[in-house]
N, C-alpha and C. Protein backbone atom coordinates (compact mmCIF):
# COMPACT_ATOMS: atom_id res chain seq x y z
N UNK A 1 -101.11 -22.81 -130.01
CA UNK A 1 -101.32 -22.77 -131.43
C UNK A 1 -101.40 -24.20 -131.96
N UNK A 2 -102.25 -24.73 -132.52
CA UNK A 2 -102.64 -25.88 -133.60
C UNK A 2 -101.88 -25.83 -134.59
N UNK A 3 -101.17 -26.70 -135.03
CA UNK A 3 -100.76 -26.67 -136.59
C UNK A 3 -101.48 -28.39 -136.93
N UNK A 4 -101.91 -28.07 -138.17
CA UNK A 4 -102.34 -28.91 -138.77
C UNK A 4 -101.46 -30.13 -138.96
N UNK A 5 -101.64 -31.70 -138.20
CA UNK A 5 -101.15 -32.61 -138.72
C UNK A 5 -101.51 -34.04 -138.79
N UNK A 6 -101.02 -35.00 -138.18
CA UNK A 6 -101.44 -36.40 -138.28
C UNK A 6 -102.44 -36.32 -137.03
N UNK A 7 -102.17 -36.13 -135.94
CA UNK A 7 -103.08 -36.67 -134.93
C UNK A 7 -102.73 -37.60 -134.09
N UNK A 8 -102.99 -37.51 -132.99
CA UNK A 8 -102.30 -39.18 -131.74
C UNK A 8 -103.76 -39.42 -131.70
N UNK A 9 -103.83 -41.02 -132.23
CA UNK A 9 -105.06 -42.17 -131.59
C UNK A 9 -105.22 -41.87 -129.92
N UNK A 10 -106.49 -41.66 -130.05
CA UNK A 10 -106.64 -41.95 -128.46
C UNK A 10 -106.67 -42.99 -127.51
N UNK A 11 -106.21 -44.10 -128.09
CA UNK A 11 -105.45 -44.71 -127.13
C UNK A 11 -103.88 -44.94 -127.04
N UNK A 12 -103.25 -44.21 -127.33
CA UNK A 12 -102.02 -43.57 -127.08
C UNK A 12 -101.97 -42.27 -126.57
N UNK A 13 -103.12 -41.58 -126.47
CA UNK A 13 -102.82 -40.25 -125.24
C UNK A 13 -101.88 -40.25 -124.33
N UNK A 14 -102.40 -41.50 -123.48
CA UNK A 14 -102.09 -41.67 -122.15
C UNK A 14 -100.56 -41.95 -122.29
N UNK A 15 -100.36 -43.26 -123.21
CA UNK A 15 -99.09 -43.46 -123.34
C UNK A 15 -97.91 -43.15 -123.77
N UNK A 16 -98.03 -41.58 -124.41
CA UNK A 16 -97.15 -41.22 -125.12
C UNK A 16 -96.28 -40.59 -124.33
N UNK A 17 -96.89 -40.17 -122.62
CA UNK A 17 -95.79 -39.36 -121.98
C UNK A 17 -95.14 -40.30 -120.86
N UNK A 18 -95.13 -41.94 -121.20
CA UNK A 18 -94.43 -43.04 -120.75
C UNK A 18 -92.93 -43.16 -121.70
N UNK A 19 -91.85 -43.74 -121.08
CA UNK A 19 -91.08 -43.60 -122.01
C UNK A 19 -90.29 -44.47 -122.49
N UNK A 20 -90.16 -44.55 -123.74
CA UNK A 20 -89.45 -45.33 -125.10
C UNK A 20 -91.06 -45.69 -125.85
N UNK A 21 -91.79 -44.75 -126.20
CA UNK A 21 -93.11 -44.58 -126.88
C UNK A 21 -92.83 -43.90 -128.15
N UNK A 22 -93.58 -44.49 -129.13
CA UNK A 22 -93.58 -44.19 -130.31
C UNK A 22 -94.89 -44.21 -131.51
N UNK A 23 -95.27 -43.38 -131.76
CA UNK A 23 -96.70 -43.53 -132.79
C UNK A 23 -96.54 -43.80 -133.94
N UNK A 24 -96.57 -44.95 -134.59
CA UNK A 24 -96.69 -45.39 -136.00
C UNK A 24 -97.96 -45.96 -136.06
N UNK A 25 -97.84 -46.16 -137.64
CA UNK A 25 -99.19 -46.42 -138.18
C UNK A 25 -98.58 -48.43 -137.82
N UNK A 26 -97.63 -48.41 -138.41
CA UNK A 26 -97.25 -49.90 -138.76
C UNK A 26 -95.82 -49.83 -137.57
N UNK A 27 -95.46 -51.05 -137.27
CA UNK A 27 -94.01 -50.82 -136.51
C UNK A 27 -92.84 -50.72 -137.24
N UNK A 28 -92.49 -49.92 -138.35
CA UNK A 28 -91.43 -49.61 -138.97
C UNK A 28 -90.01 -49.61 -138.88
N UNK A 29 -90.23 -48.48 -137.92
CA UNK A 29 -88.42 -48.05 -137.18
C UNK A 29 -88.11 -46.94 -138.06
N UNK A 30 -88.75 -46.02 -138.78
CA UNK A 30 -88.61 -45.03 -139.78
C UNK A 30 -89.08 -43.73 -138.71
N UNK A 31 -89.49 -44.13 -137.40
CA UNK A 31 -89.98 -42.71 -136.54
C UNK A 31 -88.58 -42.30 -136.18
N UNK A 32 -87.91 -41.30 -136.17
CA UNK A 32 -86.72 -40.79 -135.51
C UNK A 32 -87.11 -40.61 -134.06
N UNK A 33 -85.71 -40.98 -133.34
CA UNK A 33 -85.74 -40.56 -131.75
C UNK A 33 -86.42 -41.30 -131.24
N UNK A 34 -85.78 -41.89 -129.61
CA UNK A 34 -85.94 -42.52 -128.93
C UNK A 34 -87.34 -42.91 -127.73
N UNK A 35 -88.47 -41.38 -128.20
CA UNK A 35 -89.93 -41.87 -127.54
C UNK A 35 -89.43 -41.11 -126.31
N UNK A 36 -88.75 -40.32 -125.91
CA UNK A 36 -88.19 -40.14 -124.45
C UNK A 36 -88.84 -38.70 -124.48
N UNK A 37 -88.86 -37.39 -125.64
CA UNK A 37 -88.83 -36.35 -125.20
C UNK A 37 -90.14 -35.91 -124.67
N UNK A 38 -91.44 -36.53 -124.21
CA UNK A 38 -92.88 -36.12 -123.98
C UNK A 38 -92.49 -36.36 -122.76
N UNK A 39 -92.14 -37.92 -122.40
CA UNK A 39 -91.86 -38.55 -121.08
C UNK A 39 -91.04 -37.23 -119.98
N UNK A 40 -89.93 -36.91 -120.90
CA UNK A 40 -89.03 -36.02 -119.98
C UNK A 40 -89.57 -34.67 -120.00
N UNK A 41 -90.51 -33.85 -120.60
CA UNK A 41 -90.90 -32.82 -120.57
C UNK A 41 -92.10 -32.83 -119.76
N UNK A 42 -92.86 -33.94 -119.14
CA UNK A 42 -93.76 -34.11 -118.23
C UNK A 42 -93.37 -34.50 -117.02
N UNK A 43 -92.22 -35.16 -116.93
CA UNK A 43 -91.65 -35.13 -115.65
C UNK A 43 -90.63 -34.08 -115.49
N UNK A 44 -90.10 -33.18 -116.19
CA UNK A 44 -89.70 -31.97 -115.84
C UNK A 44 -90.93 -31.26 -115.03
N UNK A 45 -91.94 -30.69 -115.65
CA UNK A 45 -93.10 -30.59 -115.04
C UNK A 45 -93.70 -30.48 -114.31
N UNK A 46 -93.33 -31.92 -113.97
CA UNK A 46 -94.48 -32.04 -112.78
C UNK A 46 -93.62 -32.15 -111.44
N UNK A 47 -91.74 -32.12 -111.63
CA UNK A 47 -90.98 -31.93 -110.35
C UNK A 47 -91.42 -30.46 -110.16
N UNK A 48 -91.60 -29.94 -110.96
CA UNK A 48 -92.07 -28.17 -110.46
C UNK A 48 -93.38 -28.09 -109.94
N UNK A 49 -94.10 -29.57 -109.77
CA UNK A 49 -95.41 -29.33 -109.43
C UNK A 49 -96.83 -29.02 -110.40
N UNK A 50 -96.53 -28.83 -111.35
CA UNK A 50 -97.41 -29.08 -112.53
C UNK A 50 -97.98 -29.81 -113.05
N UNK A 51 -98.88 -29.61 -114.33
CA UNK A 51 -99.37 -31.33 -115.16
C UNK A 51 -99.25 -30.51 -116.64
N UNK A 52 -99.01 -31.95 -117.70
CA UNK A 52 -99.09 -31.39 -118.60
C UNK A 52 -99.98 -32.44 -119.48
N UNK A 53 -100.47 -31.84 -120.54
CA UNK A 53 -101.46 -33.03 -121.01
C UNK A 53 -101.77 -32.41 -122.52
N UNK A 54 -102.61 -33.35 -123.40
CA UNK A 54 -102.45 -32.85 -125.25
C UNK A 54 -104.05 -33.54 -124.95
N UNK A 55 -104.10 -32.73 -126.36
CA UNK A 55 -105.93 -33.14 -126.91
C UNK A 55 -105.16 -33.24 -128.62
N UNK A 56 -106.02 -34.15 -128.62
CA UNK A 56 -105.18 -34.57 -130.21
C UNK A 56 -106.46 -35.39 -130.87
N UNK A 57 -106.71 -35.04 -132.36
CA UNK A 57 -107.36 -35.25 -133.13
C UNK A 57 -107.20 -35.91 -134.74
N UNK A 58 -107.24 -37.34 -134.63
CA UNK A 58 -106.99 -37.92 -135.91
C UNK A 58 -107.01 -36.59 -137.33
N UNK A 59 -106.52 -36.41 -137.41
CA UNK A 59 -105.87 -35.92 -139.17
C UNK A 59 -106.27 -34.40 -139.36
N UNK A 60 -106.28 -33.98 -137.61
CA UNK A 60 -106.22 -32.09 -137.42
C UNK A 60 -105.17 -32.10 -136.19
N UNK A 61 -104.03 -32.70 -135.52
CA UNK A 61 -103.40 -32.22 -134.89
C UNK A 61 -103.28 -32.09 -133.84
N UNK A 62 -102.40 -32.04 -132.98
CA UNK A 62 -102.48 -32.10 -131.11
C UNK A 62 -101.97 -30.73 -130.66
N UNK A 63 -102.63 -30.36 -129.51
CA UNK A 63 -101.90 -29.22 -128.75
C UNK A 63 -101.71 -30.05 -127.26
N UNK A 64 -100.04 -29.59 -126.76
CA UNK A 64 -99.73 -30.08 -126.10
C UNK A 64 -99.61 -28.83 -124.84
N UNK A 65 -99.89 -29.08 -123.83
CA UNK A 65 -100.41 -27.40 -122.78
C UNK A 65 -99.48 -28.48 -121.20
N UNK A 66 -99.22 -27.16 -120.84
CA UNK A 66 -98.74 -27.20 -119.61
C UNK A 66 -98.79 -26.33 -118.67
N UNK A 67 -99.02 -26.56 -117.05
CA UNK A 67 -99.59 -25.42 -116.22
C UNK A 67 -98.47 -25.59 -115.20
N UNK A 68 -98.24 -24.47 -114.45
CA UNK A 68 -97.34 -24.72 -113.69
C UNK A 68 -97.59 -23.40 -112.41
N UNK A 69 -97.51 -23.78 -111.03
CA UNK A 69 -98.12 -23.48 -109.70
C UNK A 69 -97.12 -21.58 -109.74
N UNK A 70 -97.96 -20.93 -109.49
CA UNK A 70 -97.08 -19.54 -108.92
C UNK A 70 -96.73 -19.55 -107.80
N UNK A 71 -95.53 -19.04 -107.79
CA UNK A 71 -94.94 -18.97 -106.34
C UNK A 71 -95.09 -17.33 -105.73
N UNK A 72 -95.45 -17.25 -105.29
CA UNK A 72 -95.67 -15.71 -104.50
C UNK A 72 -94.67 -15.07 -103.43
């Protein structure tokens, strides 16, 4: 599901699931939280063998998707 919001620049895609990352317009310090929770929810992830990845669109919003291997 999409919810309508700011959008990640695409050149911060890549970097947002590195960690102590943060998206501001300006460098403030007004973003709450430490930049860690993308980082740790992609390496949760991908110890299960998965990938996870976002498509994000200046001033309509990101969906953030994750796939993960069946075990049979």
């Amino acid at each position: 599901m999409r919810r309508p919001g700011r959008g990640i620049p695409h050149e911060y895609c890549d970097r947002i699931f590195s960690g102590f990352v943060q998206v501001e317009d300006h460098a403030t310090g007004q973003v709450p939280g430490l930049g860690m929770g993308l980082y740790m929810a992609r390496k949760t992830v991908e110890a299960y063998g998965g990938e996870m990845t976002v498509e994000s669109q200046l001033g309509e919003g990101s969906t953030f998707s994750f796939a993960l291997p069946v075990v049979k």
